[in-house]
PDB file of N, CA and C in Angstrom:
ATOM      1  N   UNK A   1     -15.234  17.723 -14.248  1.00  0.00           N
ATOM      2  CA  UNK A   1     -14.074  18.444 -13.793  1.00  0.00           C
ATOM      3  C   UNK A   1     -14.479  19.662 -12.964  1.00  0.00           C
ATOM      4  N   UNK A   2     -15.474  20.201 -13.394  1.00  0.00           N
ATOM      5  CA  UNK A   2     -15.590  21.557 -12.615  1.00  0.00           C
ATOM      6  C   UNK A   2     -16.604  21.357 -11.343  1.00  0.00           C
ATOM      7  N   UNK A   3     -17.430  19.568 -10.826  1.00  0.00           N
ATOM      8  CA  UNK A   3     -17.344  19.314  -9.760  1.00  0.00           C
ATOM      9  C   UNK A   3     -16.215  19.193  -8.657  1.00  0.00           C
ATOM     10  N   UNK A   4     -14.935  18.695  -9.394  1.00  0.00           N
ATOM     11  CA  UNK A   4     -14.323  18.236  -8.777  1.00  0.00           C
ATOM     12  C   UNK A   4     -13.619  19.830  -7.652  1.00  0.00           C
ATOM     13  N   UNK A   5     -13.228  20.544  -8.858  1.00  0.00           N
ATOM     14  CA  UNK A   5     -13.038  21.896  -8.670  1.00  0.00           C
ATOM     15  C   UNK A   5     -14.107  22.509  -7.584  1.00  0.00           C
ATOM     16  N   UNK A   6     -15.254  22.675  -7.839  1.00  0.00           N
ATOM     17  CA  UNK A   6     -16.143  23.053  -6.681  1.00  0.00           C
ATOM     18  C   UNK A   6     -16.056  22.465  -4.934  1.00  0.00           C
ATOM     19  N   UNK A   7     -15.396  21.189  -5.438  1.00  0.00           N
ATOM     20  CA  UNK A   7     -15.762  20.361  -4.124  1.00  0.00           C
ATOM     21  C   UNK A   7     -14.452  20.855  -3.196  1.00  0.00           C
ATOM     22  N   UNK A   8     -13.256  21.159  -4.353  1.00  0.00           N
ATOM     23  CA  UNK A   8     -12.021  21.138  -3.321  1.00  0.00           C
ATOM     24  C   UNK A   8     -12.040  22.725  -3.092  1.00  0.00           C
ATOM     25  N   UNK A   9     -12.711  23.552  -3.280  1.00  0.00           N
ATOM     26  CA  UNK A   9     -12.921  25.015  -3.086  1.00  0.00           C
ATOM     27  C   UNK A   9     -14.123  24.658  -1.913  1.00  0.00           C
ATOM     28  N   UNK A  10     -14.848  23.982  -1.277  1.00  0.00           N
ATOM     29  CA  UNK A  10     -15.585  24.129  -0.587  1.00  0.00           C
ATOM     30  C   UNK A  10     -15.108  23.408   0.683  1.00  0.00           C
ATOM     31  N   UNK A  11     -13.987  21.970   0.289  1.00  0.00           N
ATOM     32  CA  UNK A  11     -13.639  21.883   1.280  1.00  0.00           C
ATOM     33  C   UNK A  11     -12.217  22.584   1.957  1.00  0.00           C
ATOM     34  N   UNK A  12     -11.482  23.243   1.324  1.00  0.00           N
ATOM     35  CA  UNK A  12     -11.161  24.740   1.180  1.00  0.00           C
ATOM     36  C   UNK A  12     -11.559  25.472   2.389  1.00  0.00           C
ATOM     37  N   UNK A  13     -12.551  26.075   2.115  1.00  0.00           N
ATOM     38  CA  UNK A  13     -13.548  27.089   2.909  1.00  0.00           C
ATOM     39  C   UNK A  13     -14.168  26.627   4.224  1.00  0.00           C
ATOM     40  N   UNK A  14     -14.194  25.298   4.222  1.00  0.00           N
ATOM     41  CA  UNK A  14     -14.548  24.686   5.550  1.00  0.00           C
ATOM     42  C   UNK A  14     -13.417  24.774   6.453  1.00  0.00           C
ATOM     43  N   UNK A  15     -12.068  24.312   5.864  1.00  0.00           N
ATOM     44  CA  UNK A  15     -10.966  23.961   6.790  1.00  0.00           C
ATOM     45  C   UNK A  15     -10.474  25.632   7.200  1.00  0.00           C
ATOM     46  N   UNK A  16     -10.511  26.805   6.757  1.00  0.00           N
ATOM     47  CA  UNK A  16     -10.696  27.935   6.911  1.00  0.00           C
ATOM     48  C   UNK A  16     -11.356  28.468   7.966  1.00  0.00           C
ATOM     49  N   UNK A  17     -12.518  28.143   8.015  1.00  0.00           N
ATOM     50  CA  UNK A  17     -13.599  28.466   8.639  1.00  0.00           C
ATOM     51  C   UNK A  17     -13.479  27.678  10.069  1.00  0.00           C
ATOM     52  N   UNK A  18     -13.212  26.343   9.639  1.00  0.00           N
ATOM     53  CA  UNK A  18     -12.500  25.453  10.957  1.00  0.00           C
ATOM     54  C   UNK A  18     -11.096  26.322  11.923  1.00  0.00           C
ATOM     55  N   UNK A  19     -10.273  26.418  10.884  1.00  0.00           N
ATOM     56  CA  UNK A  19      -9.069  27.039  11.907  1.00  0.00           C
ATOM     57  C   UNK A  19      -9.543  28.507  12.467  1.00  0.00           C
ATOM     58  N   UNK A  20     -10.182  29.148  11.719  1.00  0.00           N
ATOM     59  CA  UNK A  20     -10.455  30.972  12.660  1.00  0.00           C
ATOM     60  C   UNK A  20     -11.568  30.069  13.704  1.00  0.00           C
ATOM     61  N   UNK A  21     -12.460  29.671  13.663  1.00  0.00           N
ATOM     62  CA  UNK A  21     -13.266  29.097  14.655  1.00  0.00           C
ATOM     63  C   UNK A  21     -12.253  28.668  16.109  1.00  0.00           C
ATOM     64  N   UNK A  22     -11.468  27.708  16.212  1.00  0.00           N
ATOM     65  CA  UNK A  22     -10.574  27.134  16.987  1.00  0.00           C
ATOM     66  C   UNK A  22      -9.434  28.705  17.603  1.00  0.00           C
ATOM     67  N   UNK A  23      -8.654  29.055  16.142  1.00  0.00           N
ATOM     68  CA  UNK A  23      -7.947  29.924  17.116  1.00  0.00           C
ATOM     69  C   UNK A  23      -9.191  31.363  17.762  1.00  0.00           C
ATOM     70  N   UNK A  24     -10.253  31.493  17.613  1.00  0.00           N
ATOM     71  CA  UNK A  24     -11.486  32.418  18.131  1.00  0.00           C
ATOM     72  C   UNK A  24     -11.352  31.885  19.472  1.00  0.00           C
ATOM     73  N   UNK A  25     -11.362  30.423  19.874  1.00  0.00           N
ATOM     74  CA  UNK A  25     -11.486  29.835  20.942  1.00  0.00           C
ATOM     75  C   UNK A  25     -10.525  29.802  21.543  1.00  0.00           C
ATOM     76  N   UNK A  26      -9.281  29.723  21.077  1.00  0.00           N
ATOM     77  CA  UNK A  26      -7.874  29.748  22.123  1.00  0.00           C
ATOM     78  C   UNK A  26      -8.042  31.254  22.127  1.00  0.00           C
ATOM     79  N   UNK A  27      -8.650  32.283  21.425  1.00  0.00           N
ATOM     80  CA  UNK A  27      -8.316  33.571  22.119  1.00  0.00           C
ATOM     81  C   UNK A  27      -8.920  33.595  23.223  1.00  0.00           C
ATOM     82  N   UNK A  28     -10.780  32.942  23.215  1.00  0.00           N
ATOM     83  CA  UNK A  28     -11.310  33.318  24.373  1.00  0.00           C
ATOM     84  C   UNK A  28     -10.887  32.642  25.810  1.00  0.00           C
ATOM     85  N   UNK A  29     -10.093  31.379  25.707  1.00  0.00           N
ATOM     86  CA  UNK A  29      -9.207  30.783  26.883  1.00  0.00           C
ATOM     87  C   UNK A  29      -8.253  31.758  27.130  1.00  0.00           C
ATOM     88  N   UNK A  30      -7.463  32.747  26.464  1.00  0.00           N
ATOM     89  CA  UNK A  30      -6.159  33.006  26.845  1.00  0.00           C
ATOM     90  C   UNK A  30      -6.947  34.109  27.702  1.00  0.00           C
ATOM     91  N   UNK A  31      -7.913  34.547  27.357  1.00  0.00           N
ATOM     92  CA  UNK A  31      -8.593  36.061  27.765  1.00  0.00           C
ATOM     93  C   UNK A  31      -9.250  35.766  29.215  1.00  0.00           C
ATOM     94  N   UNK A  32      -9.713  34.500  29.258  1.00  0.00           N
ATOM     95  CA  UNK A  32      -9.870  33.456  30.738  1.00  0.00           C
ATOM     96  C   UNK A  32      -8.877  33.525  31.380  1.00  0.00           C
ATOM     97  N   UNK A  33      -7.409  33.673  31.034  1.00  0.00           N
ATOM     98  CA  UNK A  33      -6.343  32.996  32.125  1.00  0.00           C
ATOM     99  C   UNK A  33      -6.139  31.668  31.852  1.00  0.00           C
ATOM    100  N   UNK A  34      -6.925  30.827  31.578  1.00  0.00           N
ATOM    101  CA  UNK A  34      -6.709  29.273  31.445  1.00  0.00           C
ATOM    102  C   UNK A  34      -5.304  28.723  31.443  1.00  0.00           C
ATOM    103  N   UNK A  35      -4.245  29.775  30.934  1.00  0.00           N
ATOM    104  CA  UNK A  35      -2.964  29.333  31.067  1.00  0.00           C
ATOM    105  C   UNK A  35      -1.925  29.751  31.794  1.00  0.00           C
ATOM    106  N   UNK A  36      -2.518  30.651  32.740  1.00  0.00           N
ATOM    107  CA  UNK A  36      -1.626  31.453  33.792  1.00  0.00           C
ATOM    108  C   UNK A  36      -0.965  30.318  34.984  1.00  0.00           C
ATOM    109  N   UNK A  37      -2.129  29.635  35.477  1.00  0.00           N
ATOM    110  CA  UNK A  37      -1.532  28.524  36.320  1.00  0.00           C
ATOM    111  C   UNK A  37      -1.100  27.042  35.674  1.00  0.00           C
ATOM    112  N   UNK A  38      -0.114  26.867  36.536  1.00  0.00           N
ATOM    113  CA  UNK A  38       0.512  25.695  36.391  1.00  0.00           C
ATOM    114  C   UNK A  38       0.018  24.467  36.606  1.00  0.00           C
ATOM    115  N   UNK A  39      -0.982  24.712  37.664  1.00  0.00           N
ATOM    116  CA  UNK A  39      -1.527  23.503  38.709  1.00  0.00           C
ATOM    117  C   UNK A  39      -2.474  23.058  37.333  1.00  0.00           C
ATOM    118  N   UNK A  40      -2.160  21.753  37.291  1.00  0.00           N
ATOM    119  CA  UNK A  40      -3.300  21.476  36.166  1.00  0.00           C
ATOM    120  C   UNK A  40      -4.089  20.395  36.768  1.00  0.00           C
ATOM    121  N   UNK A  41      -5.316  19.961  36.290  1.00  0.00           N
ATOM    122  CA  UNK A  41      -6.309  19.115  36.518  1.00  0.00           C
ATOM    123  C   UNK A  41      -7.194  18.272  35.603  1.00  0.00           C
ATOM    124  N   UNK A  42      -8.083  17.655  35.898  1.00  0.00           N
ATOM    125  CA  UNK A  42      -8.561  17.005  34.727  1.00  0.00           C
ATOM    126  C   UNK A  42     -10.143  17.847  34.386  1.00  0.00           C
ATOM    127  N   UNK A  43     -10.249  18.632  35.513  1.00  0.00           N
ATOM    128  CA  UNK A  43     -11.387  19.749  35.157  1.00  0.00           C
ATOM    129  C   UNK A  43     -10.904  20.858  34.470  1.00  0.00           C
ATOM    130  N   UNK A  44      -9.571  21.605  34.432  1.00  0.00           N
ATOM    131  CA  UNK A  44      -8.967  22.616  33.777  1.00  0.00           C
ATOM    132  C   UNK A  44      -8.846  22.654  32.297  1.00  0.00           C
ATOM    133  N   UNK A  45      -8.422  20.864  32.233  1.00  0.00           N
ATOM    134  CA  UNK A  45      -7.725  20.397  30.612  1.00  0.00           C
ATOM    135  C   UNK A  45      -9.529  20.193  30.110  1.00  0.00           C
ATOM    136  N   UNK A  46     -10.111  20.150  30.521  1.00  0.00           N
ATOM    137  CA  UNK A  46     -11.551  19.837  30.199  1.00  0.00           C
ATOM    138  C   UNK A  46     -12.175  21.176  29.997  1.00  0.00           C
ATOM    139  N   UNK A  47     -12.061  21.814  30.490  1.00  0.00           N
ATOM    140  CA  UNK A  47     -12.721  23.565  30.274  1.00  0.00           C
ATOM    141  C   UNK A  47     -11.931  24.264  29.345  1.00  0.00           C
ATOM    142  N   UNK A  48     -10.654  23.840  29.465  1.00  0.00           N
ATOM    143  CA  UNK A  48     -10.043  25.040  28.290  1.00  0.00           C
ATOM    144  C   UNK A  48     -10.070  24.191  26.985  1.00  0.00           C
ATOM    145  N   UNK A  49     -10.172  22.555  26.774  1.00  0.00           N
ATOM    146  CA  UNK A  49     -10.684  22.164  25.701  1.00  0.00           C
ATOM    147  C   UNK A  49     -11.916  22.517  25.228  1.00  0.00           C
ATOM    148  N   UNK A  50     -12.905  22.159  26.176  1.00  0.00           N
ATOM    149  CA  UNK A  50     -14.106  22.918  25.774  1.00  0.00           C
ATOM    150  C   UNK A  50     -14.198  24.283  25.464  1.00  0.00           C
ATOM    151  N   UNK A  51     -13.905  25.098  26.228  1.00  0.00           N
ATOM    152  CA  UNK A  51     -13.597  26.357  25.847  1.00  0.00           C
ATOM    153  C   UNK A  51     -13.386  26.921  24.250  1.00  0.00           C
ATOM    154  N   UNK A  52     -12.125  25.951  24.004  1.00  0.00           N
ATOM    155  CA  UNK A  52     -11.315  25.737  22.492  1.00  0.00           C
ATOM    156  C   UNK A  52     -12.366  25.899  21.737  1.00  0.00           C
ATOM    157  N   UNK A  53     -13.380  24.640  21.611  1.00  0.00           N
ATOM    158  CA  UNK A  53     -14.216  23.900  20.368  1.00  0.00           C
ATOM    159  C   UNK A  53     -15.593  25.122  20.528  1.00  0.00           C
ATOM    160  N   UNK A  54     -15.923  25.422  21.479  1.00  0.00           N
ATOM    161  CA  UNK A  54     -16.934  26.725  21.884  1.00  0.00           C
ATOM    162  C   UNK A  54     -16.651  27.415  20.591  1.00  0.00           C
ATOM    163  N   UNK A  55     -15.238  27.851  20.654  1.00  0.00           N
ATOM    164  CA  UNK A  55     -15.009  28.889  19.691  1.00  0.00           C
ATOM    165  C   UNK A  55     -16.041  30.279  20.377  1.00  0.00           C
ATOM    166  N   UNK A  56     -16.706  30.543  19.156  1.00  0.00           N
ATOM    167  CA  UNK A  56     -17.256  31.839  19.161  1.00  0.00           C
ATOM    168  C   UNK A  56     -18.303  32.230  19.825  1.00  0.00           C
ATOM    169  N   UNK A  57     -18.714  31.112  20.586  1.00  0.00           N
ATOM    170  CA  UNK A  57     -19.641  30.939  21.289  1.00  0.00           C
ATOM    171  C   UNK A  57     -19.300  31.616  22.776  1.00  0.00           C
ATOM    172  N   UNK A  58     -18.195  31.740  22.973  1.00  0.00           N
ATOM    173  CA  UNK A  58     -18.104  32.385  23.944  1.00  0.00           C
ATOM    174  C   UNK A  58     -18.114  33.137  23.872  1.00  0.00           C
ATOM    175  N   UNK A  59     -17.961  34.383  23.165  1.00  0.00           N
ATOM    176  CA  UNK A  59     -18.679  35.955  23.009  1.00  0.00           C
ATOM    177  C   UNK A  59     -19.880  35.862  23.200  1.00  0.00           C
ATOM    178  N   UNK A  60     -20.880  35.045  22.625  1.00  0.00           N
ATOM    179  CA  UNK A  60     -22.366  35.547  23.011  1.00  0.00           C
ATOM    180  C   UNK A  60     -22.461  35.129  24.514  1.00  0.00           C
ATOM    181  N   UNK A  61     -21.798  34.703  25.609  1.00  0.00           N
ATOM    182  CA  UNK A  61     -22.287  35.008  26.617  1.00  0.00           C
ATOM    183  C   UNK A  61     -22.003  32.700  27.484  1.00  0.00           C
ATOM    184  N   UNK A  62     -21.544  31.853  26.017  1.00  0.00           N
ATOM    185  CA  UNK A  62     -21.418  30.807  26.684  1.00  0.00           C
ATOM    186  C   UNK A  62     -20.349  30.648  27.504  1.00  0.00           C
ATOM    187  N   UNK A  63     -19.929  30.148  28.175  1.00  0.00           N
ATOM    188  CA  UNK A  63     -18.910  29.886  29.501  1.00  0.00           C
ATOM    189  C   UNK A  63     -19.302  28.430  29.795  1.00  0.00           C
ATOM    190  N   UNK A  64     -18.541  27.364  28.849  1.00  0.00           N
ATOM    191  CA  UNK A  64     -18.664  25.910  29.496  1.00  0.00           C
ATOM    192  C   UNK A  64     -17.282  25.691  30.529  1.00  0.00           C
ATOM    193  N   UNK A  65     -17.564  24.605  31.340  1.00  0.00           N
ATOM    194  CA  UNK A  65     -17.015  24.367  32.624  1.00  0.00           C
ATOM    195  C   UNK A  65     -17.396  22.874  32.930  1.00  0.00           C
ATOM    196  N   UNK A  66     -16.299  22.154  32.578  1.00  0.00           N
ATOM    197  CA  UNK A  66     -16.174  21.062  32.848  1.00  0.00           C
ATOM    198  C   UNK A  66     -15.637  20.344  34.602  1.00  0.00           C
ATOM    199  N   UNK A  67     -16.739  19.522  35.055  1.00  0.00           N
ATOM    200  CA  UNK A  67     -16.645  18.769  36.431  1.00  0.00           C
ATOM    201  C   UNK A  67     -16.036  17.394  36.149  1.00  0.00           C
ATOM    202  N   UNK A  68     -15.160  17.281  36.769  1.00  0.00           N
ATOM    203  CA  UNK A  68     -14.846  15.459  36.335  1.00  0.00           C
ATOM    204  C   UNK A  68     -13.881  14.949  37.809  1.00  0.00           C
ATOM    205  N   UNK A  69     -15.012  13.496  38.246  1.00  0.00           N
ATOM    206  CA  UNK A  69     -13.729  13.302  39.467  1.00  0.00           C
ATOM    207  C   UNK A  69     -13.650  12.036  39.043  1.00  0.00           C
ATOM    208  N   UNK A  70     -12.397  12.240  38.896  1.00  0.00           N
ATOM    209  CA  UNK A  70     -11.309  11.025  38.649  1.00  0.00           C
ATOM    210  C   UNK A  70     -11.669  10.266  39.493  1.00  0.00           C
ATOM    211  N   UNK A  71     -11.245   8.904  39.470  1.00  0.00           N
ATOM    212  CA  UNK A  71     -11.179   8.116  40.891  1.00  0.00           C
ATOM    213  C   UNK A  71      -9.839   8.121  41.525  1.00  0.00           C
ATOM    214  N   UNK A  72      -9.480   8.385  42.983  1.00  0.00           N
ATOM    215  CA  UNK A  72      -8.703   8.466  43.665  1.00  0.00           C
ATOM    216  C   UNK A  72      -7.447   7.187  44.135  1.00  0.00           C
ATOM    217  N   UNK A  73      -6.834   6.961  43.810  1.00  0.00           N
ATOM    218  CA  UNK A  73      -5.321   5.651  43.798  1.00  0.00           C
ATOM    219  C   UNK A  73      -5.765   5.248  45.060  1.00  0.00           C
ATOM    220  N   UNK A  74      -5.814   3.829  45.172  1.00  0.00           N
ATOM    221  CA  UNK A  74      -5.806   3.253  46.774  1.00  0.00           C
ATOM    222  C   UNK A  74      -4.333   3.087  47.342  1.00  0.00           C
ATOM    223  N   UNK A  75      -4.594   3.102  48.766  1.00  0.00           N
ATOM    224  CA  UNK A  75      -3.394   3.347  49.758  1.00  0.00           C
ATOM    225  C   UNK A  75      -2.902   2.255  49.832  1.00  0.00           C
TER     226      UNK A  75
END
């Protein structure tokens, strides 16, 4: 019983640790701008996701930046 107890207190502390991580990362997008423009892209939705999962990593100095070319519709 008092595994069981340990385990759901730890996974607890993970999902915790998970959400301040994530919203750490939508702060450091909002502090980017990432949501000021409208014009969206498939490199934008790619950087401010990345951005997201970075989390805290972007205080020490990371800045990911996602390149992606779609392929273009034929005429």
């Amino acid at each position: 019983m008092a595994t069981r107890r340990a385990s759901a207190t730890r996974s607890r502390a993970i999902s915790i640790i998970l959400v301040i991580w994530l919203l750490i990362g939508l702060a450091a997008a909002v502090q980017r701008n990432y949501f000021e423009s409208s014009r969206t892209s498939c490199a934008k939705v790619g950087t401010v996701v990345v951005t997201i999962i970075a989390g805290p990593l972007n205080y020490v100095g990371a800045n990911p930046k996602i390149d992606c070319n779609a392929p273009q519709p034929s005429r």
